[in-house]
N, C-alpha and C. Protein backbone atom coordinates (compact mmCIF):
# COMPACT_ATOMS: atom_id res chain seq x y z
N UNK A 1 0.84 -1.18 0.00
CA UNK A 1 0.00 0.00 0.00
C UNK A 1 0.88 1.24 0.00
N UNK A 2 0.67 2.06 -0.59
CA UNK A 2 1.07 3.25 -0.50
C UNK A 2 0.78 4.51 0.15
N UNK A 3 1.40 5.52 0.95
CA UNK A 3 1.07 6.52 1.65
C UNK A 3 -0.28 6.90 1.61
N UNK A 4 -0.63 7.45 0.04
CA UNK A 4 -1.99 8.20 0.12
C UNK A 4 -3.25 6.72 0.30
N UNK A 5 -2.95 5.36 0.20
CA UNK A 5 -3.76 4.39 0.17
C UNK A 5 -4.10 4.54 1.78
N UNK A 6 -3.06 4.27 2.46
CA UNK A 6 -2.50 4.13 3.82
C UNK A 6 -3.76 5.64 4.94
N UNK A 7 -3.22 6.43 3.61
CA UNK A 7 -3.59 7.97 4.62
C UNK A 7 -5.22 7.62 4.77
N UNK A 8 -6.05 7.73 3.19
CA UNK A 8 -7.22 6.97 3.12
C UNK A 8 -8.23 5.92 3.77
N UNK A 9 -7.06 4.82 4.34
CA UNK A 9 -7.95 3.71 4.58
C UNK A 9 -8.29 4.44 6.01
N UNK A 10 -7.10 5.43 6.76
CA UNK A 10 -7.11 5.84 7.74
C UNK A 10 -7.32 7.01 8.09
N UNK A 11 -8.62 7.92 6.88
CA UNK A 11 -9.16 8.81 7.08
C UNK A 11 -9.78 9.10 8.50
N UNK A 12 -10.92 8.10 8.35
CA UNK A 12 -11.79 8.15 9.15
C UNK A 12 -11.85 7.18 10.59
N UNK A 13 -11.35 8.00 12.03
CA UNK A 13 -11.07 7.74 13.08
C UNK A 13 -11.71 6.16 13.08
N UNK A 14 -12.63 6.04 12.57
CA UNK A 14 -13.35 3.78 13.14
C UNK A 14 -12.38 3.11 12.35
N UNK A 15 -11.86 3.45 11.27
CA UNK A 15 -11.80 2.75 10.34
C UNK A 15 -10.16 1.25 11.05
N UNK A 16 -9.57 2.20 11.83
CA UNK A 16 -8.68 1.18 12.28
C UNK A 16 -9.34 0.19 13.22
N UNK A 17 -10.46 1.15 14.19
CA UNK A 17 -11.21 -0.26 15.09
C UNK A 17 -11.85 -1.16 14.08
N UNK A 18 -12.04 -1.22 12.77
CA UNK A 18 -13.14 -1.68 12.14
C UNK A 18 -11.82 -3.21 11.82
N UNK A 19 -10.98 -2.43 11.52
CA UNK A 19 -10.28 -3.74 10.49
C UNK A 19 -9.71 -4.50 11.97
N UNK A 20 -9.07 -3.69 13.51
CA UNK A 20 -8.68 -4.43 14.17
C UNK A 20 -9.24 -5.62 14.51
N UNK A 21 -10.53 -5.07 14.78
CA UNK A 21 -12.28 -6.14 14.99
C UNK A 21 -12.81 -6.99 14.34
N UNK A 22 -12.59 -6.55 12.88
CA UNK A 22 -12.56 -7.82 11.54
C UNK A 22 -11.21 -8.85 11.91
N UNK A 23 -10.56 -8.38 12.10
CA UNK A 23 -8.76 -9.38 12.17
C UNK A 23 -9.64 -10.13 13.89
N UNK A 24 -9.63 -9.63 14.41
CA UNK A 24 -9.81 -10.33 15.81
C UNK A 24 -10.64 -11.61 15.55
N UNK A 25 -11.95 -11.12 15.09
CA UNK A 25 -13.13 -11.86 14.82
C UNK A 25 -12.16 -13.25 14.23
N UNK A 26 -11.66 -13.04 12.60
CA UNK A 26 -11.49 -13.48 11.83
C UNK A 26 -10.44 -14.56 13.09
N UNK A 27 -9.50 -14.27 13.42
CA UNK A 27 -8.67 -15.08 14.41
C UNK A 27 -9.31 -16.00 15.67
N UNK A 28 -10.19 -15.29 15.84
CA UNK A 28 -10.80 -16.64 16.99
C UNK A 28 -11.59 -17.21 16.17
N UNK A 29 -12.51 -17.31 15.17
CA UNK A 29 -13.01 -18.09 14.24
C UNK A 29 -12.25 -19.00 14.09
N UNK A 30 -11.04 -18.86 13.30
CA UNK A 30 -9.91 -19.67 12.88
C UNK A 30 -9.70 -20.97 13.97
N UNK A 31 -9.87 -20.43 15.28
CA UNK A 31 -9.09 -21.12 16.19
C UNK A 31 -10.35 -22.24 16.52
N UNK A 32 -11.88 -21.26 16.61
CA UNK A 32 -12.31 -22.73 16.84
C UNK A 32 -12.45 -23.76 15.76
N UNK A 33 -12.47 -22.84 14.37
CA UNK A 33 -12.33 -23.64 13.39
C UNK A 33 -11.38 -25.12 13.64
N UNK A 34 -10.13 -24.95 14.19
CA UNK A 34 -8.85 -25.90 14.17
C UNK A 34 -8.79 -25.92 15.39
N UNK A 35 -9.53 -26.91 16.56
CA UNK A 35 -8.88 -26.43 17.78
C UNK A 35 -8.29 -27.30 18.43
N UNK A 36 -8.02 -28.42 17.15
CA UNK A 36 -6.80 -29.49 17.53
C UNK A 36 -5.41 -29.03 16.87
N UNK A 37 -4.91 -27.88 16.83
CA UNK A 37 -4.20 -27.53 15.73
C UNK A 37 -3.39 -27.62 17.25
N UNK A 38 -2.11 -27.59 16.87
CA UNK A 38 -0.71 -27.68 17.58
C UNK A 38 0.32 -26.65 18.10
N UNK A 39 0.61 -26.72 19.00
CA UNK A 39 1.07 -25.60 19.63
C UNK A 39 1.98 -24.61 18.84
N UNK A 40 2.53 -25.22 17.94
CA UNK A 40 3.30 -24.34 16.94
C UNK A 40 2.31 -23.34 16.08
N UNK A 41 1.74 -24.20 15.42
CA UNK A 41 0.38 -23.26 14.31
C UNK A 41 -0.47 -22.24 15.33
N UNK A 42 -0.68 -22.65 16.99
CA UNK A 42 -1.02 -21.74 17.30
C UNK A 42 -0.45 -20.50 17.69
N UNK A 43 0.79 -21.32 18.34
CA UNK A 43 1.92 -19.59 18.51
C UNK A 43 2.42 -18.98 17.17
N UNK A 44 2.32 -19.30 16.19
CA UNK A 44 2.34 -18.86 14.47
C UNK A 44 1.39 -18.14 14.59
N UNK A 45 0.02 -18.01 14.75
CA UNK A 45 -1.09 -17.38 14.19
C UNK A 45 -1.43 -16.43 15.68
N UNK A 46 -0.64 -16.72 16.67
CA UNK A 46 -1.09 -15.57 18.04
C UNK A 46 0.01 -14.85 17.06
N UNK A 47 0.91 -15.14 16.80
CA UNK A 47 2.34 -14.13 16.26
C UNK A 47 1.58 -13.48 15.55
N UNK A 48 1.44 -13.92 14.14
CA UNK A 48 0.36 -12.81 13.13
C UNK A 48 -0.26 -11.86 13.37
N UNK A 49 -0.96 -12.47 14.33
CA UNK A 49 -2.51 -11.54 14.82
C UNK A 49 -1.70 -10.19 15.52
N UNK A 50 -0.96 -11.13 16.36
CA UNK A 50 -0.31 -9.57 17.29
C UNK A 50 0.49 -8.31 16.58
N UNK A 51 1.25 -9.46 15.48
CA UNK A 51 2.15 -8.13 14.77
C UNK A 51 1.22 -7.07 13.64
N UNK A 52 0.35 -8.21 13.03
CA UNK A 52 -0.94 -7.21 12.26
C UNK A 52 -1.67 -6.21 13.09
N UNK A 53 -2.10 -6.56 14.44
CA UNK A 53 -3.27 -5.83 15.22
C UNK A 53 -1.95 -4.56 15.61
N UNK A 54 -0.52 -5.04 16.24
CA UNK A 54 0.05 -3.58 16.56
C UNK A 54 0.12 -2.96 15.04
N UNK A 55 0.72 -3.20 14.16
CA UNK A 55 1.09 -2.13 13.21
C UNK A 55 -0.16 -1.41 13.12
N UNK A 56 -1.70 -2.10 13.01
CA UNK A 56 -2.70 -1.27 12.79
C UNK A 56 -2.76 -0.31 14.12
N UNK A 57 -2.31 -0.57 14.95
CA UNK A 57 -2.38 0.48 16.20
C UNK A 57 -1.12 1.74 16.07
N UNK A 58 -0.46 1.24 15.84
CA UNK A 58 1.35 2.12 15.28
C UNK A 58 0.48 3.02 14.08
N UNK A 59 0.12 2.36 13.27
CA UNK A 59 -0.61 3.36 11.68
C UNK A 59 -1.61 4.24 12.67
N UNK A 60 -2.36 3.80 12.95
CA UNK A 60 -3.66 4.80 13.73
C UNK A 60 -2.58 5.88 14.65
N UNK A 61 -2.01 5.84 15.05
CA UNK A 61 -1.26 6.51 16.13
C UNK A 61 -0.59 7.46 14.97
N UNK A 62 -0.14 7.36 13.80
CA UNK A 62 0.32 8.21 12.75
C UNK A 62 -0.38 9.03 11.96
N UNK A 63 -1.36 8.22 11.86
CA UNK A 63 -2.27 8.99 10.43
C UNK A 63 -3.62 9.43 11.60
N UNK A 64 -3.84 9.66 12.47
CA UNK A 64 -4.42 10.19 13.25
C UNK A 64 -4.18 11.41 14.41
N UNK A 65 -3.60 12.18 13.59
CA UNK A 65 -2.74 12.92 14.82
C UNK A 65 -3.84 13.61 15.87
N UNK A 66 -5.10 13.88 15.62
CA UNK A 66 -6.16 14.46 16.24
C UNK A 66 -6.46 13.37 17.51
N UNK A 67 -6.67 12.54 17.04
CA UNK A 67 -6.60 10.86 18.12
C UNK A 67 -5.42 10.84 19.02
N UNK A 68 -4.46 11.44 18.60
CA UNK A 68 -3.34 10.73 19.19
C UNK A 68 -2.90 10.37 20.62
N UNK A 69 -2.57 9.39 21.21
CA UNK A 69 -2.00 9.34 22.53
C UNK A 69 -1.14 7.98 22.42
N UNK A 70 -0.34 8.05 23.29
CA UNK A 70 1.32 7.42 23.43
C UNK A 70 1.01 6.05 23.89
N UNK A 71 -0.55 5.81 24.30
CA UNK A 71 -0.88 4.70 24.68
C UNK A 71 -1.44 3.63 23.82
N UNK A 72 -1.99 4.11 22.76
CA UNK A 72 -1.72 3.70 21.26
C UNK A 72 -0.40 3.09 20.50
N UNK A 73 0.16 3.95 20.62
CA UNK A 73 1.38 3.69 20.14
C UNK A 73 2.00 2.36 21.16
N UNK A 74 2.31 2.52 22.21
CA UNK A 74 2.64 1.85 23.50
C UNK A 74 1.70 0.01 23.14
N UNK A 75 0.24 0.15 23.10
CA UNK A 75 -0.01 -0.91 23.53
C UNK A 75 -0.16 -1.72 21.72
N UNK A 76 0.65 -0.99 20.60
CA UNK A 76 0.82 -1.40 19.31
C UNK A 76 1.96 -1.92 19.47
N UNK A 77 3.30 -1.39 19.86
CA UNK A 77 4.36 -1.41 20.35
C UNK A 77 4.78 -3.06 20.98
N UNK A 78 3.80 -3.35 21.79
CA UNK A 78 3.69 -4.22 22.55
C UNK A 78 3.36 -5.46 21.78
N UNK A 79 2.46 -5.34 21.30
CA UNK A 79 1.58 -6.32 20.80
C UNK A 79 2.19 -7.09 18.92
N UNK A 80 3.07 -5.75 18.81
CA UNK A 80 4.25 -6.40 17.55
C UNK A 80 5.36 -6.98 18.52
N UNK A 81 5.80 -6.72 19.43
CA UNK A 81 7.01 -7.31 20.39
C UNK A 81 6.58 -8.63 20.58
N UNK A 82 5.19 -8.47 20.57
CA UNK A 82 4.71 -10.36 21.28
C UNK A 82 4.51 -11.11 20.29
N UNK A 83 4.30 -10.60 19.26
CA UNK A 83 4.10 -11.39 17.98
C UNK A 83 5.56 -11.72 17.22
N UNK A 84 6.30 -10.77 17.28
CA UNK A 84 7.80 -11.43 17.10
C UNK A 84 8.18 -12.34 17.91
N UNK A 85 8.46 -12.18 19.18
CA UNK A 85 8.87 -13.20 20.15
C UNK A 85 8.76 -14.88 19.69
N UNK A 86 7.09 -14.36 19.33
CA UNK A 86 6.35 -15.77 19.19
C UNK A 86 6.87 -16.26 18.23
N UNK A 87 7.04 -15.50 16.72
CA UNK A 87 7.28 -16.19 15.46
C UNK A 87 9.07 -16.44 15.48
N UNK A 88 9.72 -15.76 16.12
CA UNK A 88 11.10 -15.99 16.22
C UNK A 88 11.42 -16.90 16.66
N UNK A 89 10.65 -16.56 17.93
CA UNK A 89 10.75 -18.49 19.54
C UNK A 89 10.03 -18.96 18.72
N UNK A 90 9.31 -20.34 18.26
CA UNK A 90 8.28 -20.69 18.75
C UNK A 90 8.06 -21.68 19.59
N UNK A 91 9.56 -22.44 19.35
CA UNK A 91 9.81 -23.80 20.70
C UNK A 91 9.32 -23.25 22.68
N UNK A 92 10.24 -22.00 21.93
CA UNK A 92 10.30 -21.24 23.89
C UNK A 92 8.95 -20.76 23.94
N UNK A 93 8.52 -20.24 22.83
CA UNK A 93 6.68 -19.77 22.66
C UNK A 93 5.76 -20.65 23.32
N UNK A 94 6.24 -21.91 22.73
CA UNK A 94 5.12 -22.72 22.94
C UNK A 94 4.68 -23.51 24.02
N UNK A 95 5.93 -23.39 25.06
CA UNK A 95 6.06 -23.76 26.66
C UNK A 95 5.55 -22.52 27.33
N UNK A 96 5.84 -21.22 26.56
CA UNK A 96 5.23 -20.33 27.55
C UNK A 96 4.02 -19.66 27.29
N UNK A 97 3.47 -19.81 26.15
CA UNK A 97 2.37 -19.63 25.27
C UNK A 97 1.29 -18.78 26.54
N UNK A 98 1.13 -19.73 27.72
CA UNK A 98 0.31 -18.76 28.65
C UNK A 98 0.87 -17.49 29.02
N UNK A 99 1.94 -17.83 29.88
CA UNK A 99 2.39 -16.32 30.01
C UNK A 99 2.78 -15.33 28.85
N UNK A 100 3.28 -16.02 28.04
CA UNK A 100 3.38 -14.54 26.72
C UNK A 100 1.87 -14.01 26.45
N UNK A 101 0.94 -14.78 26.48
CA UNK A 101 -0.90 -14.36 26.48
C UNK A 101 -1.33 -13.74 27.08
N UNK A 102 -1.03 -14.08 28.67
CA UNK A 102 -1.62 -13.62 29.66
C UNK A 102 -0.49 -11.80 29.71
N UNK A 103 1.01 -12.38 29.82
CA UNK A 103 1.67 -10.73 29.43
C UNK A 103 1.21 -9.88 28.69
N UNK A 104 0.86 -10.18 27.28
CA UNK A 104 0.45 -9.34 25.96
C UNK A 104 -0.73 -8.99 26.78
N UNK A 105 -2.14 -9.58 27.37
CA UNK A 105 -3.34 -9.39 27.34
C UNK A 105 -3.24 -7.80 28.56
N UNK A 106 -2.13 -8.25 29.31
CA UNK A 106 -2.39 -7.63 30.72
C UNK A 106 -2.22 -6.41 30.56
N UNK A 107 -1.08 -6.28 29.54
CA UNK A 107 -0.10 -4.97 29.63
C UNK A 107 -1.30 -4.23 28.60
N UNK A 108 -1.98 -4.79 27.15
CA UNK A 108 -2.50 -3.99 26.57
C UNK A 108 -3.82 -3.90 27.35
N UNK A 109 -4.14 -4.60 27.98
CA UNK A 109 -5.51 -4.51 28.46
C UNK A 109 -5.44 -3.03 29.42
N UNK A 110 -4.62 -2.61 29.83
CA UNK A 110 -4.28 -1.82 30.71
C UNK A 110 -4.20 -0.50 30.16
N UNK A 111 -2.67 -0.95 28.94
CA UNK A 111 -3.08 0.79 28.06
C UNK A 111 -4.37 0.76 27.58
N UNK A 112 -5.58 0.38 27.36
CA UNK A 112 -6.61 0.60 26.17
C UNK A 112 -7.43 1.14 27.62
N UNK A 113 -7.10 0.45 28.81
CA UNK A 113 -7.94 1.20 29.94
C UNK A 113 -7.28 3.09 30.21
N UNK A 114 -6.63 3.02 30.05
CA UNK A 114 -6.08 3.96 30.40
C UNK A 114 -6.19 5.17 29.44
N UNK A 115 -6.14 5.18 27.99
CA UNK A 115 -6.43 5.44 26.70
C UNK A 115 -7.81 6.01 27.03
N UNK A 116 -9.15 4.75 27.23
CA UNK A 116 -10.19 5.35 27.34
C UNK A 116 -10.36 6.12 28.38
N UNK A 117 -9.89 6.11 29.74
CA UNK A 117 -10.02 7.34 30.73
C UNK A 117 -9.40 9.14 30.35
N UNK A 118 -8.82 8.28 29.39
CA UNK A 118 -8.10 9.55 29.23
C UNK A 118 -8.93 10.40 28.33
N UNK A 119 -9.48 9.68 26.87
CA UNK A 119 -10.51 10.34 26.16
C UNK A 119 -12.35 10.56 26.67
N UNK A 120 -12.27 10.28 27.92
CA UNK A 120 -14.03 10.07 28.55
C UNK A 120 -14.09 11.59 28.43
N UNK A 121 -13.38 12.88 28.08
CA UNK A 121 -14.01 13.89 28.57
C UNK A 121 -14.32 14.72 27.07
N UNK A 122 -13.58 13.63 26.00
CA UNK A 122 -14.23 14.43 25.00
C UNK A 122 -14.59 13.52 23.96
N UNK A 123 -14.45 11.99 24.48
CA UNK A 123 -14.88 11.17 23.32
C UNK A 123 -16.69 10.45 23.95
N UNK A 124 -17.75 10.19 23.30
CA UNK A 124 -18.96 10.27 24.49
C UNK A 124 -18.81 8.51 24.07
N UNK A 125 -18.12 7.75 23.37
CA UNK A 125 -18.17 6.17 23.62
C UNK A 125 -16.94 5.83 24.22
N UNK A 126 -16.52 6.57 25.29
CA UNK A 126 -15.11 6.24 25.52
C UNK A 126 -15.49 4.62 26.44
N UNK A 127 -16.45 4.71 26.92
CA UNK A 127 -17.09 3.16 27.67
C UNK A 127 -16.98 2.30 26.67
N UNK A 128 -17.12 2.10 25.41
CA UNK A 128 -16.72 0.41 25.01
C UNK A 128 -15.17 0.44 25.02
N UNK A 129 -14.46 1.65 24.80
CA UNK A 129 -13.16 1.40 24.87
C UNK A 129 -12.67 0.92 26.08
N UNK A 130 -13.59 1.33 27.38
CA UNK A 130 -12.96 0.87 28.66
C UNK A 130 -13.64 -0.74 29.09
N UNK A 131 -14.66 -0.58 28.39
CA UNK A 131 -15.17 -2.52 28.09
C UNK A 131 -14.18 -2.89 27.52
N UNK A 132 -13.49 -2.88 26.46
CA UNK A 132 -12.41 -3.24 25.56
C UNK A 132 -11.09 -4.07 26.27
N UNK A 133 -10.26 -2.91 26.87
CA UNK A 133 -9.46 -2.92 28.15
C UNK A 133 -10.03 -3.68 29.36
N UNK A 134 -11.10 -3.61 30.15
CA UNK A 134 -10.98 -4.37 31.08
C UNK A 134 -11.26 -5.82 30.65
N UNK A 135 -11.81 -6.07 29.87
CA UNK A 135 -12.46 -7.91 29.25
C UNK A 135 -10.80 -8.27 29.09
N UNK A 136 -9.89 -7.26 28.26
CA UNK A 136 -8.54 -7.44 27.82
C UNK A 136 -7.57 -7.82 28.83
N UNK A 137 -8.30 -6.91 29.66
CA UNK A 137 -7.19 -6.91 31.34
C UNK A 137 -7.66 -7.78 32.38
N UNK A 138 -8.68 -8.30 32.56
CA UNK A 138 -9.28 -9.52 33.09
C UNK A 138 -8.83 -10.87 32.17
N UNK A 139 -8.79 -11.06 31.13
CA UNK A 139 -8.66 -12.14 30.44
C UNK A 139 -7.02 -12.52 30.56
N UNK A 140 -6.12 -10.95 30.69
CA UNK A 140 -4.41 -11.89 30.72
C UNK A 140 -4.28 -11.81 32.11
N UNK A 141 -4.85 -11.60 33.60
CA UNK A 141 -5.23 -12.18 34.45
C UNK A 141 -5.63 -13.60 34.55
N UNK A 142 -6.46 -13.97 34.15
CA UNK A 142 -6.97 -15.39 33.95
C UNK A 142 -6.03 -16.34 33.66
N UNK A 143 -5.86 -16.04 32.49
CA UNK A 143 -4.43 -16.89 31.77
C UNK A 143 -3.10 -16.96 32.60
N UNK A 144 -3.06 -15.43 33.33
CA UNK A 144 -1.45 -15.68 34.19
C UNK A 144 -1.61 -16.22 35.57
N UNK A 145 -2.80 -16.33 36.26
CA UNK A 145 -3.51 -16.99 37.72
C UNK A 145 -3.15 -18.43 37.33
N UNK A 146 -3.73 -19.09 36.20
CA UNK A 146 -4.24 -20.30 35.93
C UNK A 146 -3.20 -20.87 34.86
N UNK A 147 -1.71 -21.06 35.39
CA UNK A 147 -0.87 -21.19 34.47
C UNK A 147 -0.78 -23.14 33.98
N UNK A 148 -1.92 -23.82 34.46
CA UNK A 148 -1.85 -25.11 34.41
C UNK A 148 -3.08 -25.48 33.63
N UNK A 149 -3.51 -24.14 32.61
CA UNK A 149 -4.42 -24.49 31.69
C UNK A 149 -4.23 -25.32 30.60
N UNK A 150 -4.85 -26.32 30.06
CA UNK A 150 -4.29 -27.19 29.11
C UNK A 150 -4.09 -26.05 27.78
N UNK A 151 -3.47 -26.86 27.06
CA UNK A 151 -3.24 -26.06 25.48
C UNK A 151 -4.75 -25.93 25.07
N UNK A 152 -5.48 -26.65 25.28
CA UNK A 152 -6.43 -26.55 24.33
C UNK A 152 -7.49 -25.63 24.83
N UNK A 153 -7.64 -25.73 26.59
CA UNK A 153 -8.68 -24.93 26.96
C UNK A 153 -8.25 -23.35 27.03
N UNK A 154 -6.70 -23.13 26.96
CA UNK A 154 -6.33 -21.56 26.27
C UNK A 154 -6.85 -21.35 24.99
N UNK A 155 -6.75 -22.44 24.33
CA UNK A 155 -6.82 -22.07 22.85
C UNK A 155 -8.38 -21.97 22.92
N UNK A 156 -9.42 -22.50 23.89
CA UNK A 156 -10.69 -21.98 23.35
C UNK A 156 -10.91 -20.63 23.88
N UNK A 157 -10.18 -20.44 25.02
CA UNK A 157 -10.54 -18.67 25.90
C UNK A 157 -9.84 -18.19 24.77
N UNK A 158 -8.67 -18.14 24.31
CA UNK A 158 -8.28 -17.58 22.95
C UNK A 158 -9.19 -17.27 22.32
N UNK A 159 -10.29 -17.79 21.54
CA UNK A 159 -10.91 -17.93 20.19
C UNK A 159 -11.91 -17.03 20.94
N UNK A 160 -12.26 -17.23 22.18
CA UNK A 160 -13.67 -16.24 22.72
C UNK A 160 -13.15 -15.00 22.93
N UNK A 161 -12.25 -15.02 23.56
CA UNK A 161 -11.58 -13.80 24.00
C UNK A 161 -11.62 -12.59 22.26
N UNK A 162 -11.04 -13.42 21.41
CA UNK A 162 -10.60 -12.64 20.33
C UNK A 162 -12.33 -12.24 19.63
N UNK A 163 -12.84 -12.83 19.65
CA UNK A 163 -14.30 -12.78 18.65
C UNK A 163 -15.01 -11.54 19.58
N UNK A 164 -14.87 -11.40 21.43
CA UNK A 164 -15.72 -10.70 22.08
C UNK A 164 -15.20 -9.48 21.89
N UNK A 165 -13.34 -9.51 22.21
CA UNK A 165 -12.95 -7.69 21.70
C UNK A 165 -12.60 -7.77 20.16
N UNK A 166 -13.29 -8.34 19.17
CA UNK A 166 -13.13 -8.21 17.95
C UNK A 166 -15.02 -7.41 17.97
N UNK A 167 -16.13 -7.61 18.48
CA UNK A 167 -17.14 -7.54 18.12
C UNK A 167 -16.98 -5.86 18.74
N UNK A 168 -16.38 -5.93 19.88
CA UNK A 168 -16.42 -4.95 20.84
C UNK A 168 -15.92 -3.94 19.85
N UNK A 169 -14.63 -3.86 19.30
CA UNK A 169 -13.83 -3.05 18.35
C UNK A 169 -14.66 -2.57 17.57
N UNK A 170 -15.12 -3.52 16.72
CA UNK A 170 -15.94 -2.84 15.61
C UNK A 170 -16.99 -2.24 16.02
N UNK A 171 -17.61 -2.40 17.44
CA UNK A 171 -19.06 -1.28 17.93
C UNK A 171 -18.63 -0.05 18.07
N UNK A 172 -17.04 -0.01 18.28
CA UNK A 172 -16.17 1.44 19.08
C UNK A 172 -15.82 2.16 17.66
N UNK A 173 -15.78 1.54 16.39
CA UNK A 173 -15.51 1.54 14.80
C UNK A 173 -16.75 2.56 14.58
N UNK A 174 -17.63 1.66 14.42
CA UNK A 174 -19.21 1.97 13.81
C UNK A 174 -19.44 3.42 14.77
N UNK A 175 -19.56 3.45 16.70
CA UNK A 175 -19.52 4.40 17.02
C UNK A 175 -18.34 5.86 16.32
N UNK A 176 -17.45 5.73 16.62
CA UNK A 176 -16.55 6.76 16.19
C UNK A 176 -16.83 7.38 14.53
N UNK A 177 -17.33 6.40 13.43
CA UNK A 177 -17.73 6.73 12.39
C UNK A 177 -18.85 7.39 12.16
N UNK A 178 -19.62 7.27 12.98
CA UNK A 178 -21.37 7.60 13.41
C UNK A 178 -21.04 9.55 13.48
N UNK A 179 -19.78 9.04 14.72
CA UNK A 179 -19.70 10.61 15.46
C UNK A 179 -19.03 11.55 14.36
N UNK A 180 -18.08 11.37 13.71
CA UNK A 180 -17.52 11.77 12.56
C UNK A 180 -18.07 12.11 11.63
N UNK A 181 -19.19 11.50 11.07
CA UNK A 181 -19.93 12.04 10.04
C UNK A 181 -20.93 12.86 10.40
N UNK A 182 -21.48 12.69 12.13
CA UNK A 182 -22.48 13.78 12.39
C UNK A 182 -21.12 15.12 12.87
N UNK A 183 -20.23 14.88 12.74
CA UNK A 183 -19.01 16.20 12.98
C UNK A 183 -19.50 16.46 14.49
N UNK A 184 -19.70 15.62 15.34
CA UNK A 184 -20.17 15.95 17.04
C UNK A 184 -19.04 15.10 17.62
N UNK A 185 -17.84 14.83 16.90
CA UNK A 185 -16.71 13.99 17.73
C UNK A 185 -16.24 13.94 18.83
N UNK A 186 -16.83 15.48 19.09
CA UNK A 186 -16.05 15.97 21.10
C UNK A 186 -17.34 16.19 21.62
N UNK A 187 -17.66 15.44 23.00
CA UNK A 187 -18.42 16.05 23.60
C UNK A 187 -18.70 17.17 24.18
N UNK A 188 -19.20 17.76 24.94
CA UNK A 188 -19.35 19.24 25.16
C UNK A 188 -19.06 19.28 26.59
C-alpha cells in the first residue's frame, strides 16, 4: 500500500477499530475452526494476529494525529514485540504460550484502559473502549492466575476472547464513524 492508500484507509477515526475487529473476529473463528491444531500453528497465528493488530495500532497513532496518545502507540508497540517473540521463539513460545498471552493481554488490556479514561471527557463512547481494556485486562489475568491451563482450553478462551474484543472493536468503529460524520466527535 502506498502513503496516500494508507492515509485513506485511515481517514476516518473507526476505520482502524473496524479492520482491528474484523482481524480479531477473523482469528478466533480460525481457532475454533482448528482447535486441535498444535502448539506451533497456534503460537504462528497468536504471532500474526499480534504483529498485524500492533502495526494497525502504530498506523492509527500516525495517520491520526487528532486521536493521538502514546498509549496507542505503547499498547501497538507491545503487541508487535509479542508477535515477534512468538514467530522468532516458537519452541520457547510454545512452553510459555500462557504467560506470553496472559503478558500481551495484561499490559495492553491496561493501556486501552487507560487510553479510554483519558478520552471520557471528549470522546462520548469512551465506555466500550474501557469494556475493551478491562475484558482485555481480566482475560491476561486469567491466563497468568491459571498457568496449568491445558493447550487446548487456552486455545478456546483464545478464540472467545478474540471474537468478544473483535465484536467490541468494531461497535467502538461503527460508534466513532457515526460521530464523525455527524461532525459531534467531542463532547461538550
Amino acid at each position: 500500500m502506498d502513503d496516500a492508500a494508507d492515509r485513506k484507509m485511515f481517514k476516518n477515526p473507526g476505520t482502524a477499530l473496524l479492520v482491528r475487529g474484523a482481524l480479531s473476529i477473523v482469528f478466533g473463528l480460525l481457532i475454533f475452526v482448528v482447535p486441535s491444531a498444535t502448539a506451533l500453528v497456534v503460537v504462528v497465528m497468536f504471532g500474526v494476529f499480534a504483529i498485524i493488530d500492533g502495526i494497525t495500532s502504530v498506523a492509527h497513532y500516525f495517520y491520526d494525529p487528532a486521536g493521538r496518545s502514546r498509549w496507542t502507540i505503547v499498547g501497538g508497540l507491545i503487541s508487535i514485540a509479542a508477535g515477534i517473540v512468538a514467530i522468532a521463539l516458537p519452541g520457547i513460545t510454545a512452553a510459555a504460550i500462557g504467560v506470553l498471552i496472559g503478558l500481551w493481554a495484561l499490559v495492553l488490556g491496561l493501556s486501552q484502559i487507560i487510553l479510554s479514561l483519558a478520552a471520557r471527557t471528549f470522546i462520548r463512547s469512551w465506555g466500550v473502549w474501557f469494556l475493551t481494556g478491562l475484558i482485555t485486562t481480566v482475560f491476561g489475568i486469567v491466563v497468568l492466575v491459571n498457568p496449568g491451563l491445558g493447550l487446548l482450553g487456552l486455545v478456546w478462551m483464545l478464540a472467545g476472547f478474540a471474537i468478544v474484543t473483535g465484536l467490541l472493536l468494531i461497535a467502538s468503529g461503527i460508534g466513532l464513524r457515526k460521530l464523525t460524520s455527524s461532525s459531534a466527535l467531542y463532547a461538550r
